[in-house]
C-alpha atoms as a PDB file:
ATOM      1  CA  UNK A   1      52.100  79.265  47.350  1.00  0.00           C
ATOM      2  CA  UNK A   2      49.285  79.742  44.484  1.00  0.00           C
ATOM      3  CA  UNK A   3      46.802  82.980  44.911  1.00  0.00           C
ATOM      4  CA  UNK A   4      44.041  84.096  42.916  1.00  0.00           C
ATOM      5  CA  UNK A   5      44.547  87.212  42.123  1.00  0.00           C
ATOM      6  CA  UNK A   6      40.576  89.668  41.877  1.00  0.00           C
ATOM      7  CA  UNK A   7      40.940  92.849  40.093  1.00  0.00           C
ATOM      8  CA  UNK A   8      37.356  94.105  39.135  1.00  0.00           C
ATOM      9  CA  UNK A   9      35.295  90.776  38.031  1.00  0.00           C
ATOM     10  CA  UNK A  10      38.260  89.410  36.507  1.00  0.00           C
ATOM     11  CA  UNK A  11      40.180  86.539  38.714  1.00  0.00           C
ATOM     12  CA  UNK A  12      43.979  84.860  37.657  1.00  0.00           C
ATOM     13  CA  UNK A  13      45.450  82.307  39.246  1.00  0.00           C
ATOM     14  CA  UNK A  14      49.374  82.149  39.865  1.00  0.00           C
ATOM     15  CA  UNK A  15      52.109  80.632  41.868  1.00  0.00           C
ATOM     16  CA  UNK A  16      53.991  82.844  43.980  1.00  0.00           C
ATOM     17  CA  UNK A  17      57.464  81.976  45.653  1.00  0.00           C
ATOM     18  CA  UNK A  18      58.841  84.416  48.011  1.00  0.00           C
ATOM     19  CA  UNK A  19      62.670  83.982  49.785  1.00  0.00           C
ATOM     20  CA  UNK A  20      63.256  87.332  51.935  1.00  0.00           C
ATOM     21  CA  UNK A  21      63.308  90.206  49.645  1.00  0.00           C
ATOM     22  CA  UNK A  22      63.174  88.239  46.864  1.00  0.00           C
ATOM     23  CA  UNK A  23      59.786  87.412  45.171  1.00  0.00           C
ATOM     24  CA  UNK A  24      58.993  85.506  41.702  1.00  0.00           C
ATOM     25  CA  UNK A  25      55.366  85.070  40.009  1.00  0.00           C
ATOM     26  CA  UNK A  26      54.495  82.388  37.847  1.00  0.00           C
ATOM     27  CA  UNK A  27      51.276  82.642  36.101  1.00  0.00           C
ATOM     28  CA  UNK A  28      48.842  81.021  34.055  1.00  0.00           C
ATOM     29  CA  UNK A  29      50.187  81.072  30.740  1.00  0.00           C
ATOM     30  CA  UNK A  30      53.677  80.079  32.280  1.00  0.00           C
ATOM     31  CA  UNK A  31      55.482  83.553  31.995  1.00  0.00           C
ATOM     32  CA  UNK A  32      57.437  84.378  35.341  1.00  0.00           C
ATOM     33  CA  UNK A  33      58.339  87.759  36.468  1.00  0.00           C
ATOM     34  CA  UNK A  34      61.470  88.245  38.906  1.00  0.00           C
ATOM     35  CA  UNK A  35      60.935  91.506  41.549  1.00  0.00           C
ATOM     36  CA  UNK A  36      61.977  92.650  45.020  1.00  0.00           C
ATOM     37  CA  UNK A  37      60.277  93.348  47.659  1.00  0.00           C
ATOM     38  CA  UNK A  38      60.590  95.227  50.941  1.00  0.00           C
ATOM     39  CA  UNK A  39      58.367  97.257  53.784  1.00  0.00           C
ATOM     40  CA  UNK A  40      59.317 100.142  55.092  1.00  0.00           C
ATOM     41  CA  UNK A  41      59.286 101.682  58.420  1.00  0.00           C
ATOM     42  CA  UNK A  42      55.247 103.248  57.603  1.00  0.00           C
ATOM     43  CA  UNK A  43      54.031  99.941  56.381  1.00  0.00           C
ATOM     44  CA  UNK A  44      53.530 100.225  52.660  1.00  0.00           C
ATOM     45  CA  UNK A  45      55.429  97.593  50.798  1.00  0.00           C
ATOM     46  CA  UNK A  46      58.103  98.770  47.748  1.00  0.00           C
ATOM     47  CA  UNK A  47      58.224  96.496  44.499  1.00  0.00           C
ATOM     48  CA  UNK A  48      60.612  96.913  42.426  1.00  0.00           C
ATOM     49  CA  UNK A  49      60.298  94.534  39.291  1.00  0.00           C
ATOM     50  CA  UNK A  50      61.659  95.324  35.666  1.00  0.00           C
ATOM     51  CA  UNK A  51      63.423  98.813  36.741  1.00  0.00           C
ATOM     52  CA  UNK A  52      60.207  99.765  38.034  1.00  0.00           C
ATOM     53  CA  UNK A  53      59.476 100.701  41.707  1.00  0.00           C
ATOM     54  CA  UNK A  54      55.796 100.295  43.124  1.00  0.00           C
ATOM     55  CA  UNK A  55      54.448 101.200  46.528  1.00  0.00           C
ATOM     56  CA  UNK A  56      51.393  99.699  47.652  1.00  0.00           C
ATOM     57  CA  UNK A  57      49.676  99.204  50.686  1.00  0.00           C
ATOM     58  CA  UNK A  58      47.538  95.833  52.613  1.00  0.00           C
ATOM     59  CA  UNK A  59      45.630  94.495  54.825  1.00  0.00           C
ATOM     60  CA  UNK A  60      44.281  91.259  55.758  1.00  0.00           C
ATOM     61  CA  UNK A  61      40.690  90.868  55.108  1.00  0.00           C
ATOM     62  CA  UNK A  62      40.343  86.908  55.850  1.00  0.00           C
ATOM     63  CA  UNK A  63      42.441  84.092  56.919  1.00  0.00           C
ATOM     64  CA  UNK A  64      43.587  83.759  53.531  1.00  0.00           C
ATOM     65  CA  UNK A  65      42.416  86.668  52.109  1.00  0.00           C
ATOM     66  CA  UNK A  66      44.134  90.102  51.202  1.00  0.00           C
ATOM     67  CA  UNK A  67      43.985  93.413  50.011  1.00  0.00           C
ATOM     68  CA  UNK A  68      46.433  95.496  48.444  1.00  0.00           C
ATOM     69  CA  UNK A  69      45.962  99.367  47.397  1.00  0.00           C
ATOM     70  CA  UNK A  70      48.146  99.869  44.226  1.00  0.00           C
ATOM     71  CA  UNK A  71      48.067 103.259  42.395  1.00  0.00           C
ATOM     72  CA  UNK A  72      44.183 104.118  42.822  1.00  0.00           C
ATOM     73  CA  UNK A  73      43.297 100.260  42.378  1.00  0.00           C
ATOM     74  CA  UNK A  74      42.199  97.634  44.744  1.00  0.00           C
ATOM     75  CA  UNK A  75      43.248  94.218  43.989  1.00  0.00           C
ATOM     76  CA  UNK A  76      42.125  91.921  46.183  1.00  0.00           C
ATOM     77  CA  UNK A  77      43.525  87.868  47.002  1.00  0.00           C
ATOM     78  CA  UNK A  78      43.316  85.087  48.016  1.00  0.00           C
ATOM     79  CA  UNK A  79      45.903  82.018  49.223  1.00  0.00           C
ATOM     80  CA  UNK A  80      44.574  78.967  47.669  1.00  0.00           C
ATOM     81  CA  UNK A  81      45.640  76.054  50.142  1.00  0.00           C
ATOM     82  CA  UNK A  82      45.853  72.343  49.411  1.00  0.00           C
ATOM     83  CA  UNK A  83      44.816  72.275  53.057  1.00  0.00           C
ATOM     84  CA  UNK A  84      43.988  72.962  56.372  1.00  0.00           C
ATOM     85  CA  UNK A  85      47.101  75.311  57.768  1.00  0.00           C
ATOM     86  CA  UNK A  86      48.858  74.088  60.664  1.00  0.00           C
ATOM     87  CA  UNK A  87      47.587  76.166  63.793  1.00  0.00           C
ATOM     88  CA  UNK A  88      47.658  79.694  63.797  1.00  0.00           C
ATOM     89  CA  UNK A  89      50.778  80.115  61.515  1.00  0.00           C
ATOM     90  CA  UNK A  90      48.944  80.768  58.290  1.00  0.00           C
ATOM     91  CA  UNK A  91      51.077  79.584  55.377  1.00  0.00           C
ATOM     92  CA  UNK A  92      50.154  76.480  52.924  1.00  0.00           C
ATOM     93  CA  UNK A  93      49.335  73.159  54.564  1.00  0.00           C
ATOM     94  CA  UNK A  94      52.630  71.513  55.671  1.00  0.00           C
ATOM     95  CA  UNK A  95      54.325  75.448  56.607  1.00  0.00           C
ATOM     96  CA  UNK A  96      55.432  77.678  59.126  1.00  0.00           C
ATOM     97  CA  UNK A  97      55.458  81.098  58.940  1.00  0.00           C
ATOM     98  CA  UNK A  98      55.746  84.342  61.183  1.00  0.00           C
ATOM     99  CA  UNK A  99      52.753  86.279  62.439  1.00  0.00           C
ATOM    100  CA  UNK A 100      54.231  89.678  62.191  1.00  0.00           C
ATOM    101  CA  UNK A 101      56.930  91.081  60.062  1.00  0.00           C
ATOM    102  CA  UNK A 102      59.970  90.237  61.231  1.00  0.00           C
ATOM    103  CA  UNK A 103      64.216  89.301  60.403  1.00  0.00           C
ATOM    104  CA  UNK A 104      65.544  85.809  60.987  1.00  0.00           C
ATOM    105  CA  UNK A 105      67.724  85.403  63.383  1.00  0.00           C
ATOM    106  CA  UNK A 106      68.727  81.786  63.349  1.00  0.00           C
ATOM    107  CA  UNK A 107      67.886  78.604  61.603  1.00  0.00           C
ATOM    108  CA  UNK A 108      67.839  75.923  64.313  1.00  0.00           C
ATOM    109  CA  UNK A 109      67.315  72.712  61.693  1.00  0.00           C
ATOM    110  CA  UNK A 110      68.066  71.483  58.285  1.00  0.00           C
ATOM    111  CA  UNK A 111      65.573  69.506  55.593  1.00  0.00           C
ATOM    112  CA  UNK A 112      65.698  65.910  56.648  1.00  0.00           C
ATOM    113  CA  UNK A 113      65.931  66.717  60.604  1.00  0.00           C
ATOM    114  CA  UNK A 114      63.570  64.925  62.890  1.00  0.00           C
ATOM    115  CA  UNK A 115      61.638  67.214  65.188  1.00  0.00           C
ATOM    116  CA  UNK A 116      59.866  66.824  68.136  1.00  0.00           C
ATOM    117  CA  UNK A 117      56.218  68.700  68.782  1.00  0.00           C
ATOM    118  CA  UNK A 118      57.589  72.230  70.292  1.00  0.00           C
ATOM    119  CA  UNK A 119      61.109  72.418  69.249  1.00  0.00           C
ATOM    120  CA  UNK A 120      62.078  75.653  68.116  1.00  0.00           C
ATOM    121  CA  UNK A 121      62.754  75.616  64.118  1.00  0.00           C
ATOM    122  CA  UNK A 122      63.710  79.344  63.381  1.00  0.00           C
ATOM    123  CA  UNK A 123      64.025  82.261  65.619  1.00  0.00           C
ATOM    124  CA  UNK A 124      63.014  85.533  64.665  1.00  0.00           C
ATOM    125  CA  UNK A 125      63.087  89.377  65.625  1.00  0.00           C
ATOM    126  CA  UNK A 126      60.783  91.948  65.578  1.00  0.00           C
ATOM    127  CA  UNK A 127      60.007  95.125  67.666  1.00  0.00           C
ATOM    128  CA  UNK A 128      63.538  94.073  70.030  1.00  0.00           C
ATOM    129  CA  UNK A 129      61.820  90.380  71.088  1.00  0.00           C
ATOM    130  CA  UNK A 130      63.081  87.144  70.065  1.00  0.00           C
ATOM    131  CA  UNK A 131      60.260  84.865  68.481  1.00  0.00           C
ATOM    132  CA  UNK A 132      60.498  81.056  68.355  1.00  0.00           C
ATOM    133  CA  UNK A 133      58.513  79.135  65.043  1.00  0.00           C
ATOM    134  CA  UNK A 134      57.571  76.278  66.664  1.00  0.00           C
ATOM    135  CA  UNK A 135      57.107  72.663  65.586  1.00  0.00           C
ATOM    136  CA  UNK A 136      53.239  72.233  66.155  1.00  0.00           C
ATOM    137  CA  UNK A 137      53.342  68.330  65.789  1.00  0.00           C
ATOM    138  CA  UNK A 138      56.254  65.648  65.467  1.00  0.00           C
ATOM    139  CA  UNK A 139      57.881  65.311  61.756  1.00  0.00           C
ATOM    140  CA  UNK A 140      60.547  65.932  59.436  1.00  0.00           C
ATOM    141  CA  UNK A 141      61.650  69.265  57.749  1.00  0.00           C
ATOM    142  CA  UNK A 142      60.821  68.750  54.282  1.00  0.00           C
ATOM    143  CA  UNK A 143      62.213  72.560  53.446  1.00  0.00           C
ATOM    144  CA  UNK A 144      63.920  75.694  54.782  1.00  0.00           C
ATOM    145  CA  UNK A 145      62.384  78.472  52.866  1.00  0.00           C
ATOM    146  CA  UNK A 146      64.364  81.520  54.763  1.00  0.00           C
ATOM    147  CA  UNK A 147      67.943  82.159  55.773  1.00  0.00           C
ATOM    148  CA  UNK A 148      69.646  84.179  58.768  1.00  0.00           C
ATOM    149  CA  UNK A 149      68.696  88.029  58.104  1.00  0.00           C
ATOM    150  CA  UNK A 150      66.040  87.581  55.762  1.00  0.00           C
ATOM    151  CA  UNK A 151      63.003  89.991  56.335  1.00  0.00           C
ATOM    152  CA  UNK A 152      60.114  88.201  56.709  1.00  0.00           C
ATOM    153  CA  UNK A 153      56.407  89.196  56.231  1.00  0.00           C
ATOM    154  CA  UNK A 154      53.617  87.559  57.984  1.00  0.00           C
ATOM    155  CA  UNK A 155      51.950  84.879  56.439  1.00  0.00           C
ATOM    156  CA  UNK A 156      54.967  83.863  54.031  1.00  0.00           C
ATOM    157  CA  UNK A 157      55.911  80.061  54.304  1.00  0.00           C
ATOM    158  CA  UNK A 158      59.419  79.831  56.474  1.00  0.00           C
ATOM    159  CA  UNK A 159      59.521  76.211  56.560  1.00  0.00           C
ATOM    160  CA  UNK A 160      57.637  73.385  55.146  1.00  0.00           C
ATOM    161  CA  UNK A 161      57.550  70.711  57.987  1.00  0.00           C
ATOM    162  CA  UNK A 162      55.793  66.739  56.926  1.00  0.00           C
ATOM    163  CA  UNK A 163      53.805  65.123  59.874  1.00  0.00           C
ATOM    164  CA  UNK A 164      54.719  61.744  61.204  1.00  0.00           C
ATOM    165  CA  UNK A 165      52.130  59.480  60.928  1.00  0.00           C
ATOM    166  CA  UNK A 166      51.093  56.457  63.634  1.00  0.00           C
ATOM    167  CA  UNK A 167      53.834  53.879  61.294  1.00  0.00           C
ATOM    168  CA  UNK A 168      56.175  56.951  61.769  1.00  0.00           C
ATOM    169  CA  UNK A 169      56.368  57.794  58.071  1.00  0.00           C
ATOM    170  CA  UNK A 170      55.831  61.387  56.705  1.00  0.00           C
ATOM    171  CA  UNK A 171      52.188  62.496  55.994  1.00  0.00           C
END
């Protein structure tokens, strides 16, 4: 997913690709820096990047928007989308993700599989319940961006999933 990153007046944009606890930032000028990530049981999130360990803390402030409290600093951002998301998932245009931080628990498909509107695509946990992802429309799974025990946080891109169009080729 890209963001633009706001700290004070100044703005960056970069590309950000996150696989459970795993998390790597490209930016601008094309460096990329490699980190972990994980929440804990309180809700701040742990970074741990070039030996280094941050906490920080966030909230949602938009549909695409974010804040994050980092060592005295606000740093507020944004998703920038290449379209509408599908439904109430959040994610880029074209992905699935969970609405609450959660663990896979299964991966029902594979890229290439057909799927019907509501077939069940992943299967998550969170708080003891089992939570389908749900195919919102007809297509093919372009992508499986998670695996089984992965923690996941809300908003982060599980599965990218192309439409079927009326001739029954991928949008």
């Amino acid at each position: 997913m890209k963001i633009e990153l706001k700290v004070g007046d100044e703005s960056r944009t970069m590309g950000v690709l996150r696989r459970g606890e795993q998390l790597r930032v490209t930016f601008e000028d094309g460096r990329t820096v490699e980190a972990r990530v994980w929440q804990a049981a309180d809700g701040t999130l742990t970074l741990e990047a070039n030996g280094q360990k941050l906490r920080l803390r966030g909230c949602r402030t938009g549909p695409a928007e974010r804040q994050v409290w980092l060592a005295g600093r606000t740093l507020r951002y944004s998703r920038l989308m290449a379209g509408a998301p599908i439904g109430a998932r959040g994610g880029e245009a074209g992905s699935l993700s969970a609405t609450i931080p959660a663990v896979v628990v299964d991966v029902l498909v594979a890229p290439g599989d057909s799927v019907a509107a509501g077939d069940k695509l992943v299967l998550l946990e969170s708080m003891k319940m089992v939570l389908p992802i749900i195919a919102p429309h007809a297509g093919t799974v372009r992508a499986i961006l998670c695996a089984k025990g992965d923690a996941v946080s809300p908003g982060v891109a599980l599965i990218e999933l192309d439409a079927v169009t009326a001739t029954g080729a991928g949008a």
